[in-house]
C-alpha atoms as a PDB file:
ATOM      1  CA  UNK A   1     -64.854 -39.540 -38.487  1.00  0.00           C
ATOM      2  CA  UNK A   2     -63.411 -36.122 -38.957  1.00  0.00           C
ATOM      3  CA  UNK A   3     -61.788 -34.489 -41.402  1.00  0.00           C
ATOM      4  CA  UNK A   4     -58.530 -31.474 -41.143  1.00  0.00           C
ATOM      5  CA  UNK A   5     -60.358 -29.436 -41.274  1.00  0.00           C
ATOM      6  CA  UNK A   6     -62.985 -30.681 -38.154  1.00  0.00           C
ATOM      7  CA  UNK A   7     -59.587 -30.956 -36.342  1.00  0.00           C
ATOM      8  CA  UNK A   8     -57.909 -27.804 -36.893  1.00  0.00           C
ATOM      9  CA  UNK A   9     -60.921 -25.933 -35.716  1.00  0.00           C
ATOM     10  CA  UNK A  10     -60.887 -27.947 -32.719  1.00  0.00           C
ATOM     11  CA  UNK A  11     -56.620 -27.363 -32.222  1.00  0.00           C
ATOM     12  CA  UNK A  12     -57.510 -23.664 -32.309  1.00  0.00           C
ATOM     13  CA  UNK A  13     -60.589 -23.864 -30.546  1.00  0.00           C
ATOM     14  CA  UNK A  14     -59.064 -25.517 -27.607  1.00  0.00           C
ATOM     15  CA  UNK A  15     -55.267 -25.523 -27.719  1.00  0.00           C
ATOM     16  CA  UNK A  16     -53.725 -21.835 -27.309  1.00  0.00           C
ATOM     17  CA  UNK A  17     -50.998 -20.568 -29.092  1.00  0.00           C
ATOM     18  CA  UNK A  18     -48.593 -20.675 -26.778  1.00  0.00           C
ATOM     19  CA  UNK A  19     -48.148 -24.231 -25.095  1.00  0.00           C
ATOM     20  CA  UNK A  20     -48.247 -24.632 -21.134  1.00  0.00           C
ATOM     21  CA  UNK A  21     -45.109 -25.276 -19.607  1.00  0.00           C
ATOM     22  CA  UNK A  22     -46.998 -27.406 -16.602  1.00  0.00           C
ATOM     23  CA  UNK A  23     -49.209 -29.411 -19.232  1.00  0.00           C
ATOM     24  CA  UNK A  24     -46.431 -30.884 -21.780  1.00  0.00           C
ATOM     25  CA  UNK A  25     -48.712 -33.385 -23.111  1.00  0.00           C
ATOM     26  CA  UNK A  26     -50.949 -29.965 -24.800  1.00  0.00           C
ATOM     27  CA  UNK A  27     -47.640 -29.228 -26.918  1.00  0.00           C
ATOM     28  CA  UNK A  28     -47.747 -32.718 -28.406  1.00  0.00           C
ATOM     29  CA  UNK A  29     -50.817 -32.530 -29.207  1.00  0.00           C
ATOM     30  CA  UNK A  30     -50.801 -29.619 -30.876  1.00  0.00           C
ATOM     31  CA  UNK A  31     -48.101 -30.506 -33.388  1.00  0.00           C
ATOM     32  CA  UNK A  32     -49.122 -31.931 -36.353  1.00  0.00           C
ATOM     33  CA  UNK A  33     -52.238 -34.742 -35.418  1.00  0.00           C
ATOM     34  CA  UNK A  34     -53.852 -36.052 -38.855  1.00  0.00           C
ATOM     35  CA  UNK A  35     -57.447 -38.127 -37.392  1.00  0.00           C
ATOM     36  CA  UNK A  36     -57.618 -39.663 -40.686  1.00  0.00           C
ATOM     37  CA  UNK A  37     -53.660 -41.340 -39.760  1.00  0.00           C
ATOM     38  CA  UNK A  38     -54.989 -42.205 -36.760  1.00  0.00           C
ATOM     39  CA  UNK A  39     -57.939 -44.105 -37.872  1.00  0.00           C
ATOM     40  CA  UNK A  40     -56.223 -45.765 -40.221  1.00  0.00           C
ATOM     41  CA  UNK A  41     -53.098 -47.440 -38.323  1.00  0.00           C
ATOM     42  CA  UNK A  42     -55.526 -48.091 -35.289  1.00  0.00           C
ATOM     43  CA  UNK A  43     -58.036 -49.941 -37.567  1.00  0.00           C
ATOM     44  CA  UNK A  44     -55.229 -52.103 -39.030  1.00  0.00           C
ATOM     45  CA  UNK A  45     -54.127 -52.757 -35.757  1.00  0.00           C
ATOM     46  CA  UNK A  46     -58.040 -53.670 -34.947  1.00  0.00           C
ATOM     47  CA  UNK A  47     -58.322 -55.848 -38.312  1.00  0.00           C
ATOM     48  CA  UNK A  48     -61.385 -54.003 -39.354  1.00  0.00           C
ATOM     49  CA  UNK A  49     -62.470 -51.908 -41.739  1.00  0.00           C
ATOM     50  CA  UNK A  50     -64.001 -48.672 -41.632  1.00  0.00           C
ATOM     51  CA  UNK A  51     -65.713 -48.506 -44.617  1.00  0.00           C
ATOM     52  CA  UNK A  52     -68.172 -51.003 -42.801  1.00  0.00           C
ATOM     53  CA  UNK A  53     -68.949 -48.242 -40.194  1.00  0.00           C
ATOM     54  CA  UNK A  54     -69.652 -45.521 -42.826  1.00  0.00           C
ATOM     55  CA  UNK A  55     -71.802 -47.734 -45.617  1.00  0.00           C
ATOM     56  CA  UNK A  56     -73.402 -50.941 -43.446  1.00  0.00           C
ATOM     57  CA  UNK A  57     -76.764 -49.903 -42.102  1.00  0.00           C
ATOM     58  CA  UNK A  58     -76.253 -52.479 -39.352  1.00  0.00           C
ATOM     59  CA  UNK A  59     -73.218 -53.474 -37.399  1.00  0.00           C
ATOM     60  CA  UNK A  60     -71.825 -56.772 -35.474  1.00  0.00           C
ATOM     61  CA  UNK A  61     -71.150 -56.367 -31.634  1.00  0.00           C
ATOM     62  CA  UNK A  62     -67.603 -56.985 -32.272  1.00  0.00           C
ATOM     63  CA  UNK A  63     -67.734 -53.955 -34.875  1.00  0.00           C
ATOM     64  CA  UNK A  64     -69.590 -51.781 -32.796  1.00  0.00           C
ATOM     65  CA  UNK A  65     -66.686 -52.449 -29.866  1.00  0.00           C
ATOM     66  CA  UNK A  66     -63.896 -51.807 -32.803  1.00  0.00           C
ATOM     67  CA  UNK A  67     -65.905 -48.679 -34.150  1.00  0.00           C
ATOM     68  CA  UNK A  68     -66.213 -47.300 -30.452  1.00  0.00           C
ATOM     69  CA  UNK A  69     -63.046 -47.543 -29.886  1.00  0.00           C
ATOM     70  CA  UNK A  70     -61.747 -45.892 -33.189  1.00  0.00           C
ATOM     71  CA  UNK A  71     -64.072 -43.145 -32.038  1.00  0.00           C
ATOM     72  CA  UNK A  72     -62.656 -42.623 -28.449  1.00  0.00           C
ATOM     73  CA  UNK A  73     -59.512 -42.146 -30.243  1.00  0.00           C
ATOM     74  CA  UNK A  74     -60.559 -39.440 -31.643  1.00  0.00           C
END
């Protein structure tokens, strides 16, 4: 799932320093994005609980379509 730290090296990584006037959508972005906040308000909004994707050694076809989607989000 990714940690601050995964992120921030990806913000600097990818996002420059100063934001693009023609791509407004990069300045958003680069504000303040916690993944972990993320995660957590789109798997209540799923009803599912990641824990399950970390600790199960198999997953249901409805989790796997839940845990894909958590990870597109990211």
């Amino acid at each position: 799932m990714g940690s601050q730290k995964f992120a921030d090296r990806i913000k600097s990584k990818y996002l420059s320093e100063n934001p693009d006037v023609e791509i407004p959508q990069k300045r958003q972005v680069s504000r303040d994005t916690d993944p972990e906040n993320i995660l957590k308000k789109a798997a209540k909004i799923l009803k599912c609980d990641t824990d399950v994707f970390l600790y199960s050694f198999r997953i249901s076809d409805s989790n796997k379509l839940n845990r894909d989607l958590l990870i597109y989000l990211l």
